[in-house]
C-alpha atoms as a PDB file:
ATOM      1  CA  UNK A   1     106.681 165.850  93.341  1.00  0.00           C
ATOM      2  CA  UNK A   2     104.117 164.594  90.330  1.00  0.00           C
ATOM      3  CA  UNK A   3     107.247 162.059  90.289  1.00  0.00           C
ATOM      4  CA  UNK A   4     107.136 160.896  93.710  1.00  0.00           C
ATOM      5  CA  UNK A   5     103.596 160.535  93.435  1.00  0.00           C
ATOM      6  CA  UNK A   6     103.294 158.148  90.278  1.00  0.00           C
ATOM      7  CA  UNK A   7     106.064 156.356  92.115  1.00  0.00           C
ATOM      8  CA  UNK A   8     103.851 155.779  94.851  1.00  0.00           C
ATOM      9  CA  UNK A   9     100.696 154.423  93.089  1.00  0.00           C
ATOM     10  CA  UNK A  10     103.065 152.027  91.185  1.00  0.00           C
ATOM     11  CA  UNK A  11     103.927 150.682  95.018  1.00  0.00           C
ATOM     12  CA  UNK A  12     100.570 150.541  96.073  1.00  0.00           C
ATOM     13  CA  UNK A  13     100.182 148.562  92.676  1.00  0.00           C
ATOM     14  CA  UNK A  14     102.565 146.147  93.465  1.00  0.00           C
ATOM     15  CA  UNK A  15     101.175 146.081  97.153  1.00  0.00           C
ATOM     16  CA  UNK A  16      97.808 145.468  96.124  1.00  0.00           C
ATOM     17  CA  UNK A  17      99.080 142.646  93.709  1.00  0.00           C
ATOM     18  CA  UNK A  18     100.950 141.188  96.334  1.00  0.00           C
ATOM     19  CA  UNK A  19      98.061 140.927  98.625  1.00  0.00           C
ATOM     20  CA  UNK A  20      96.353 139.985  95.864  1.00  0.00           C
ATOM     21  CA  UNK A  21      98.579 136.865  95.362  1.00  0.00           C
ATOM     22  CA  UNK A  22      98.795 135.954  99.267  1.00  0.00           C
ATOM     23  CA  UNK A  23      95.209 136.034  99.453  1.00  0.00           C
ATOM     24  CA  UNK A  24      94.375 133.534  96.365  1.00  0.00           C
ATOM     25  CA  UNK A  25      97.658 131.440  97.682  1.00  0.00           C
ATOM     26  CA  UNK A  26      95.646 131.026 101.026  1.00  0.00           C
ATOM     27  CA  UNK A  27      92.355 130.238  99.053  1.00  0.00           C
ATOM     28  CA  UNK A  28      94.317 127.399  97.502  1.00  0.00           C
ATOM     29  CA  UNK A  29      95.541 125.765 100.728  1.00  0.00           C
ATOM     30  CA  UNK A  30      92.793 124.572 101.948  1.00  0.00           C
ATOM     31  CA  UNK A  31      91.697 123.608  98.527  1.00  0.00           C
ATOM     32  CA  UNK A  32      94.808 121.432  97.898  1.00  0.00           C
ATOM     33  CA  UNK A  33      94.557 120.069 101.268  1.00  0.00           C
ATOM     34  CA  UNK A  34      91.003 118.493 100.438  1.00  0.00           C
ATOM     35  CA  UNK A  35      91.517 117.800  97.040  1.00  0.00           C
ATOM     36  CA  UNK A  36      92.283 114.534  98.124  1.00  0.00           C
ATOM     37  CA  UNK A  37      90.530 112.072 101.099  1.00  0.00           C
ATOM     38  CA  UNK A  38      92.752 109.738 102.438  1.00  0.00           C
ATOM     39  CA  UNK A  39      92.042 106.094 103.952  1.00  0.00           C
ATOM     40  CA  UNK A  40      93.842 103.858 105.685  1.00  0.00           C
ATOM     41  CA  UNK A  41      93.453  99.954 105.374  1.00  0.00           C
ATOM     42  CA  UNK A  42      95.174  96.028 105.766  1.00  0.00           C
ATOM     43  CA  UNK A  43      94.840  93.909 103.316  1.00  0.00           C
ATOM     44  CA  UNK A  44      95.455  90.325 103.980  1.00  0.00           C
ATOM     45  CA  UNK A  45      95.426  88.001 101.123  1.00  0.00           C
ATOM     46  CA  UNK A  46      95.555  83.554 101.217  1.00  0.00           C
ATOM     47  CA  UNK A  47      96.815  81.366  97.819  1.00  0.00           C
ATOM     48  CA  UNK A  48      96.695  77.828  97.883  1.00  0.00           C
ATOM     49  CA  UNK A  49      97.847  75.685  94.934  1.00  0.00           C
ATOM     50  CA  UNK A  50      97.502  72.842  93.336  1.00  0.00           C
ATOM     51  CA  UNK A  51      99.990  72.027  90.605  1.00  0.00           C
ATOM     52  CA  UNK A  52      99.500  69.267  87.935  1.00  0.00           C
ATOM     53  CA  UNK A  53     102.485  67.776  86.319  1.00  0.00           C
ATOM     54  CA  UNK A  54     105.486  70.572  85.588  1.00  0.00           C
ATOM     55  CA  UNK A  55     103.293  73.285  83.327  1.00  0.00           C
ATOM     56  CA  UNK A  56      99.167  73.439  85.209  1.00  0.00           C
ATOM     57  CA  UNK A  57      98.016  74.632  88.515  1.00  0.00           C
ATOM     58  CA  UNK A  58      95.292  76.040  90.003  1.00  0.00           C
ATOM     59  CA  UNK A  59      96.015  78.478  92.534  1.00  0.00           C
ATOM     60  CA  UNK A  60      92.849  79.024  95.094  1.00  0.00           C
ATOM     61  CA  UNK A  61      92.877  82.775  96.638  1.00  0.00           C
ATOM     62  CA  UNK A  62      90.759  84.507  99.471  1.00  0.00           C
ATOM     63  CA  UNK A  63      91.183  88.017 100.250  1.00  0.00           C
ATOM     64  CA  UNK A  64      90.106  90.380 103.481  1.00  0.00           C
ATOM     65  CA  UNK A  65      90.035  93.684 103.867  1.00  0.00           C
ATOM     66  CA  UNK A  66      89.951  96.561 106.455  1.00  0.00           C
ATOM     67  CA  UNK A  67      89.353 100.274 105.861  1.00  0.00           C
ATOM     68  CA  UNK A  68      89.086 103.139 108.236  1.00  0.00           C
ATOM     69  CA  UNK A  69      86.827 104.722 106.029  1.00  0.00           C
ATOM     70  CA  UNK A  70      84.379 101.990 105.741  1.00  0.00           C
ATOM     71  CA  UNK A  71      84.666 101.609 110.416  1.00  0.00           C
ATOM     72  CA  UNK A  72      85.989  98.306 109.865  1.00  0.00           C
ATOM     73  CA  UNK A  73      86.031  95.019 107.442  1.00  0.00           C
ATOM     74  CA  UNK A  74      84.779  96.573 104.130  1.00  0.00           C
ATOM     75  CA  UNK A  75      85.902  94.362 101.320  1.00  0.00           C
ATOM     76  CA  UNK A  76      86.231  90.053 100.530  1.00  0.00           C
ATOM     77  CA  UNK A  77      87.267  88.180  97.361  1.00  0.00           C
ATOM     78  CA  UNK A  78      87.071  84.321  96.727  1.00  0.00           C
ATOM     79  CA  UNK A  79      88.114  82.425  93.812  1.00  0.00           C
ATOM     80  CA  UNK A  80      90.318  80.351  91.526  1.00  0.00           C
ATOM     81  CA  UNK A  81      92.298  80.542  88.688  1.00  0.00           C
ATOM     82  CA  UNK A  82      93.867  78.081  86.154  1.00  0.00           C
ATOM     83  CA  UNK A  83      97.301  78.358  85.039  1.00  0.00           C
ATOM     84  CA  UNK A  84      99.481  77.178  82.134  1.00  0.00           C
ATOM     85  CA  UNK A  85     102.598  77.819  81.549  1.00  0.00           C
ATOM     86  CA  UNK A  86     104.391  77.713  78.224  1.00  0.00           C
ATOM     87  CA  UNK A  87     107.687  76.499  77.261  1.00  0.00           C
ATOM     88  CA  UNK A  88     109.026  79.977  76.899  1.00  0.00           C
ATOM     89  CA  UNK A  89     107.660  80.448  80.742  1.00  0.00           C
ATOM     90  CA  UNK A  90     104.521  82.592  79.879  1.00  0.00           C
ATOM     91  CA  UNK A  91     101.940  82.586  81.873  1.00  0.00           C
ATOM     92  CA  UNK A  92      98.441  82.461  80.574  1.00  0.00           C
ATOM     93  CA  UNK A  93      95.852  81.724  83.533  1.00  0.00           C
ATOM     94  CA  UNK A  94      91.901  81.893  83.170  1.00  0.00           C
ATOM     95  CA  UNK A  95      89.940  82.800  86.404  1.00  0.00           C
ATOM     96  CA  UNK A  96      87.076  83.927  88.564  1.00  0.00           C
ATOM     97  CA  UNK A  97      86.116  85.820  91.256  1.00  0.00           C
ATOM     98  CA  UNK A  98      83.200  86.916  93.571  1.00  0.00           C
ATOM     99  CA  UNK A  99      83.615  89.989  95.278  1.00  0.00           C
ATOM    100  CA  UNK A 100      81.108  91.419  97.837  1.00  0.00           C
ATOM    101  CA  UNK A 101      81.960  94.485  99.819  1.00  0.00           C
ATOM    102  CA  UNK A 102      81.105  96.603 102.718  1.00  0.00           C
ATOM    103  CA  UNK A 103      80.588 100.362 103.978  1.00  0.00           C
ATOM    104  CA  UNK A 104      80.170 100.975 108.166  1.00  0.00           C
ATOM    105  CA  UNK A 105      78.853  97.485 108.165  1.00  0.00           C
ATOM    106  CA  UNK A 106      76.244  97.630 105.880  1.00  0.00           C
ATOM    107  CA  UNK A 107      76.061  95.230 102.701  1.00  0.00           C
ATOM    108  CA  UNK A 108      76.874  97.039  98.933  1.00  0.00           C
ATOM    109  CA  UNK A 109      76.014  95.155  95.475  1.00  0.00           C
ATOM    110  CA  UNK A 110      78.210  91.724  95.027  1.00  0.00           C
ATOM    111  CA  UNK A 111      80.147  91.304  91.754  1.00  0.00           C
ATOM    112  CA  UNK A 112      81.275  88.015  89.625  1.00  0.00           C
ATOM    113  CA  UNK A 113      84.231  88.689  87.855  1.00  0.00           C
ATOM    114  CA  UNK A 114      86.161  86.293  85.153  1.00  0.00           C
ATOM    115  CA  UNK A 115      89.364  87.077  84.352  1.00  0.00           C
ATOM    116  CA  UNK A 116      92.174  86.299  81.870  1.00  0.00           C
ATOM    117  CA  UNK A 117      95.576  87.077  82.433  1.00  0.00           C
ATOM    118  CA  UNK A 118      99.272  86.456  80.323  1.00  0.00           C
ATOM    119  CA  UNK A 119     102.583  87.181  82.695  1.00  0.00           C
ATOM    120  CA  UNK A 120     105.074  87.212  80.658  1.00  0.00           C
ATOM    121  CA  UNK A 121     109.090  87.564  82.052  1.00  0.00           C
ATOM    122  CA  UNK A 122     111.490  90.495  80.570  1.00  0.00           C
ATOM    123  CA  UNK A 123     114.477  89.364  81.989  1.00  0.00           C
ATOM    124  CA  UNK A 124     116.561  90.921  85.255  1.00  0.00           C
ATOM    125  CA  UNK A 125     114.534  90.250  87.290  1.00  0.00           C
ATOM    126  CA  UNK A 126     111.278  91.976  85.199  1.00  0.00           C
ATOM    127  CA  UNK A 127     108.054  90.944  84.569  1.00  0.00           C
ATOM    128  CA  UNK A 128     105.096  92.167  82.418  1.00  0.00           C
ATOM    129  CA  UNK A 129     100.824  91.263  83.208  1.00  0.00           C
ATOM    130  CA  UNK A 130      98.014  92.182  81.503  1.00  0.00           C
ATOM    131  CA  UNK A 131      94.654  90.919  82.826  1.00  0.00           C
ATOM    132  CA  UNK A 132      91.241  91.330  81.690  1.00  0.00           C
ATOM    133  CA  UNK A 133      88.343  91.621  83.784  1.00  0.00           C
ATOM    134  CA  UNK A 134      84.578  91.233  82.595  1.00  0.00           C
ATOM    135  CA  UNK A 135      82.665  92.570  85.406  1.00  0.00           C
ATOM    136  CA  UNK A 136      78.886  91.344  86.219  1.00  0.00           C
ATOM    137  CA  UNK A 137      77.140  93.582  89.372  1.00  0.00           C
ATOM    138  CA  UNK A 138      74.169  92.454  91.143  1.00  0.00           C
ATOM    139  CA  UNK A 139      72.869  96.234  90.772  1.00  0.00           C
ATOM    140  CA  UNK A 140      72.591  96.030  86.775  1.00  0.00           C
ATOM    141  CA  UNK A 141      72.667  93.806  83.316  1.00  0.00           C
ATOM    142  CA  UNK A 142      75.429  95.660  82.027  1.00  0.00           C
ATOM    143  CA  UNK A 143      78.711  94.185  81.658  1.00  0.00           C
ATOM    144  CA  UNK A 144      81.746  96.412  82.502  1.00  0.00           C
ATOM    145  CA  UNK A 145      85.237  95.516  81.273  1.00  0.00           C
ATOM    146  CA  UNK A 146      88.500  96.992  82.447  1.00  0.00           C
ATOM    147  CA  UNK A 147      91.918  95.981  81.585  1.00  0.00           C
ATOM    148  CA  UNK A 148      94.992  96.051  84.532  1.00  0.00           C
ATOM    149  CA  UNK A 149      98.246  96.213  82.985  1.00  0.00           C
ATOM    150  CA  UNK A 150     101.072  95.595  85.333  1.00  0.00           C
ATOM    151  CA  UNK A 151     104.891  96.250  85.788  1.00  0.00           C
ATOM    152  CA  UNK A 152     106.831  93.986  88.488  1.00  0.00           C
ATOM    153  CA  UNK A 153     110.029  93.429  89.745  1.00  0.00           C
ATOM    154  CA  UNK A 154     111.801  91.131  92.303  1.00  0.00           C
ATOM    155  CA  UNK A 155     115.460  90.406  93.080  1.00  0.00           C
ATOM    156  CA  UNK A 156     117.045  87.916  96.177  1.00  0.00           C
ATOM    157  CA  UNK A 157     118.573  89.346  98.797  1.00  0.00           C
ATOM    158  CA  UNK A 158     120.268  86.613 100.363  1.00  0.00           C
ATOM    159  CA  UNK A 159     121.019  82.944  99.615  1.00  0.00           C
ATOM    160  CA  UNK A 160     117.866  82.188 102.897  1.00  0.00           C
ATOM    161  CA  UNK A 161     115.170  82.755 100.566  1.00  0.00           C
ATOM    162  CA  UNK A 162     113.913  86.528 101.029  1.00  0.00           C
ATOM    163  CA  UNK A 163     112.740  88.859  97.908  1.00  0.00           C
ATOM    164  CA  UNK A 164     112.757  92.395  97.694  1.00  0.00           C
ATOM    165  CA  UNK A 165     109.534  93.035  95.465  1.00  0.00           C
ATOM    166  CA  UNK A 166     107.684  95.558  93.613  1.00  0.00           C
ATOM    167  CA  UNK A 167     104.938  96.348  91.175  1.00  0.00           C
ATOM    168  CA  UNK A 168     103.113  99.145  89.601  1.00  0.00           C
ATOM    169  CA  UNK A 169      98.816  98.344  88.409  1.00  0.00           C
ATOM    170  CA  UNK A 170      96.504 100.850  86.237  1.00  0.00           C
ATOM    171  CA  UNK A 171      93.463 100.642  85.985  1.00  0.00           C
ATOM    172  CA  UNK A 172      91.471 101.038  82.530  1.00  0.00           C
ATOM    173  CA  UNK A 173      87.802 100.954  81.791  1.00  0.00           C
ATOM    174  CA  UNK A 174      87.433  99.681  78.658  1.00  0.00           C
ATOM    175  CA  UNK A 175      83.093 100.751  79.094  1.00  0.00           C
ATOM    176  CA  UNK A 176      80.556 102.709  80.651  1.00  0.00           C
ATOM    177  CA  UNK A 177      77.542 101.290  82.484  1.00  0.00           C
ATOM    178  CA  UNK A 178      74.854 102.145  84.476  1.00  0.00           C
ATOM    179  CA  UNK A 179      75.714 100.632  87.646  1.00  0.00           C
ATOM    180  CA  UNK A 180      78.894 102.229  88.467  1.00  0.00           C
ATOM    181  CA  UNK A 181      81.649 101.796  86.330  1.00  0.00           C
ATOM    182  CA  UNK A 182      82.785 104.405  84.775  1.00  0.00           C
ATOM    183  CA  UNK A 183      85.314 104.483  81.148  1.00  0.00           C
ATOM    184  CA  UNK A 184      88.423 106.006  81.143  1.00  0.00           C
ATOM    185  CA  UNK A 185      91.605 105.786  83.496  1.00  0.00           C
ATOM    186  CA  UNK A 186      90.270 105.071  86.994  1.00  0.00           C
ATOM    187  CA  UNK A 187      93.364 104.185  89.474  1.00  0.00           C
ATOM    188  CA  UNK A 188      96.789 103.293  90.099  1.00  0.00           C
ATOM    189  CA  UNK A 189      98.699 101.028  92.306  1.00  0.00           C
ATOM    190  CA  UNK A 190     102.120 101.266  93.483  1.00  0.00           C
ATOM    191  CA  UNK A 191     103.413  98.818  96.031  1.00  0.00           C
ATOM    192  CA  UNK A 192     106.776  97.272  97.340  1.00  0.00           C
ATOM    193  CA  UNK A 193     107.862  94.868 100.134  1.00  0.00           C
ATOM    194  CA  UNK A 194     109.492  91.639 101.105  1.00  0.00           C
ATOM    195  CA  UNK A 195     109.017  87.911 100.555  1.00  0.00           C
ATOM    196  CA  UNK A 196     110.677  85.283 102.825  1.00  0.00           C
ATOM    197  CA  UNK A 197     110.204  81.302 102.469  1.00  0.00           C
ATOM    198  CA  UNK A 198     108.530  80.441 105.606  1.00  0.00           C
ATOM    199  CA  UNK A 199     109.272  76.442 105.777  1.00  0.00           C
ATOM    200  CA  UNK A 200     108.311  73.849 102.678  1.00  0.00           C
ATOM    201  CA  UNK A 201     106.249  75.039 100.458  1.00  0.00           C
ATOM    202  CA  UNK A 202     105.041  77.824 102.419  1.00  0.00           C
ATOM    203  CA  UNK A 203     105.903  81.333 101.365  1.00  0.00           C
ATOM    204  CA  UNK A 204     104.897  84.994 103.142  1.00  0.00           C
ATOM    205  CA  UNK A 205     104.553  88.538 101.773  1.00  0.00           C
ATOM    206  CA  UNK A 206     104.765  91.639 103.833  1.00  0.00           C
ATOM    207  CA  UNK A 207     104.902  94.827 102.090  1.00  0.00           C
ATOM    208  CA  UNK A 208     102.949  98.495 101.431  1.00  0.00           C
ATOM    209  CA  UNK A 209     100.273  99.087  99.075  1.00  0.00           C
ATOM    210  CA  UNK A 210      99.223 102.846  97.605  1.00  0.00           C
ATOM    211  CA  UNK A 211      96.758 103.479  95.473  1.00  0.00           C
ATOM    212  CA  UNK A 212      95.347 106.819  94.061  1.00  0.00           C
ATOM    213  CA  UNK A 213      92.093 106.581  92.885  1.00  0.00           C
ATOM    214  CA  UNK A 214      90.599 109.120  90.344  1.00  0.00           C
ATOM    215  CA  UNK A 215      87.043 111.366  91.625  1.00  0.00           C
ATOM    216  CA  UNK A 216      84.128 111.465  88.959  1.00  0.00           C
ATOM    217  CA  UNK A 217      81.776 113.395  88.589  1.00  0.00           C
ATOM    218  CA  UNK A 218      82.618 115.995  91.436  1.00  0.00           C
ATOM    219  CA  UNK A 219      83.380 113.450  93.716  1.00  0.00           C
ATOM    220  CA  UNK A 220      86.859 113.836  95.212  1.00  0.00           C
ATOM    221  CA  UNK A 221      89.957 111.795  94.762  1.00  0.00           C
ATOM    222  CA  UNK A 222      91.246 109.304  97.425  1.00  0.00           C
ATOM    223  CA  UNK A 223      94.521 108.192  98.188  1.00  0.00           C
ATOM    224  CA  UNK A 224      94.274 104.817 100.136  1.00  0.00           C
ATOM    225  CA  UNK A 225      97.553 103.663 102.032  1.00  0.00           C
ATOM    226  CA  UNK A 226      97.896 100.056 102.587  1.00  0.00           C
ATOM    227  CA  UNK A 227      99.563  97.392 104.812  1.00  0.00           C
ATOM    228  CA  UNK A 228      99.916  94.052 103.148  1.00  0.00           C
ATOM    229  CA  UNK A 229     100.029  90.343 104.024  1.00  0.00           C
ATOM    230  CA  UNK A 230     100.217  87.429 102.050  1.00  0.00           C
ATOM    231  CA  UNK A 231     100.451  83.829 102.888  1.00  0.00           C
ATOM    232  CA  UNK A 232     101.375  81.442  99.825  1.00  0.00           C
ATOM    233  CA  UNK A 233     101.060  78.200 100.052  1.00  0.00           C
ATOM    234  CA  UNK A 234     101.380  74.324  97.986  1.00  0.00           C
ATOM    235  CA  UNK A 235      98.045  72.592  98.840  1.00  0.00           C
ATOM    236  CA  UNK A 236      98.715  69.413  96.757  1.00  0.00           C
ATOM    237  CA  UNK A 237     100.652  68.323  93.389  1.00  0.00           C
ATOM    238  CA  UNK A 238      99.257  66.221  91.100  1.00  0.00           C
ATOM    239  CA  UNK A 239     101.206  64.323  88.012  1.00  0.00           C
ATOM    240  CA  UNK A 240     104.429  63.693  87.336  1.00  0.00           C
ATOM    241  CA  UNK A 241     106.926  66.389  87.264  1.00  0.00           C
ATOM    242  CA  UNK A 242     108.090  65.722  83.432  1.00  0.00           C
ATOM    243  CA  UNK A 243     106.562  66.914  80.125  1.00  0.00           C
END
């Protein structure tokens, strides 16, 4: 009987353990299930380009957002960058950007960003980018500097002109400052899609953009998904084609 019985309180043991378990496991759902906010946005994107002779361009870009989060257009970038190109077909380009953006309609603090960038191709279709950014907000004297590495990768997949594309972007603050950015790892972009020749020099992008953004201090991280458009374009050439 005293047998029975200690057999029985080891059962309720487990029981209580068990209940234990289910009741932390749905604690934890709803935890996980916010742990992350989610947004949905478009991104449309404009290059123009001037080349000059066979190794210099200048490639003018304009960029437009949309974000659910932010109840409509929420984010615009205009600027230029200067490209050379060396005999070994690196890439080192030299650029700036202003950047204002938007929440519910209502104006946040611009930025001015300049920018240096080397693309260098690995071969198969690879390619390798690291840019530097040196960032200068309206809302404070500091300077913040963050470095974008990036992965890409496109292949043909017919003899008409269309790509298959895709590239993976961190994001790493290189500083702290008092306006906002913060060091460390902040985000990471994944995104894939398809490029088609669309007649001359004209060239369009369509594709899908994700990027997971890290929370600080308390705040929550987000998990944007992203439609993508691109329209490439050859505005003028200037030079001669040789060396």
């Amino acid at each position: 009987m005293a047998r029975s019985r200690r057999d029985w309180i080891r059962l309720r043991d487990i029981d209580v353990l068990r209940l234990s378990l289910l009741s932390a496991t749905l604690l934890l759902v709803p935890t996980l299930a916010h742990a992350q906010q989610v947004d949905r946005q478009l991104w449309l994107q404009t290059n123009g380009t001037v080349t000059i002779g066979s190794r210099e361009k200048v490639t003018l870009e304009g960029i437009g957002r949309f974000s659910d989060r932010a109840e409509g257009f929420s984010h615009a970038e205009a600027g230029a960058l200067f490209t050379h190109t060396t005999a070994g077909g690196i890439e080192l380009s030299i650029g700036y950007r202003h950047v204002a953006d938007w929440n519910r309609g209502v104006a946040l603090p611009n930025e001015e960003r300049l920018r240096q960038m080397v693309l260098m191709p690995l071969g198969s279709g690879f390619s390798g980018r690291l840019r530097l950014e040196e960032r200068f907000n309206s809302s404070g004297s500091e300077i913040g500097v963050r470095l974008r590495p990036r992965l890409g990768f496109d292949t043909p997949l017919n003899d008409k002109g269309l790509k298959l594309f895709a590239t993976q972007e961190h994001f790493l603050n290189l500083n702290t400052t008092g306006w906002g950015q913060q060091g460390g790892y902040e985000r990471m972009r994944n995104a894939a899609g398809l490029s088609i020749g669309l007649g001359g020099k004209l060239r369009g992008e369509v594709g899908y953009l994700n990027q997971y953004r890290f929370g600080r201090d308390g705040r929550r991280d987000q998990m944007d998904h992203a439609a993508t458009f691109t329209l490439s374009f050859n505005v003028a050439s200037i030079g001669g084609s040789g060396d």
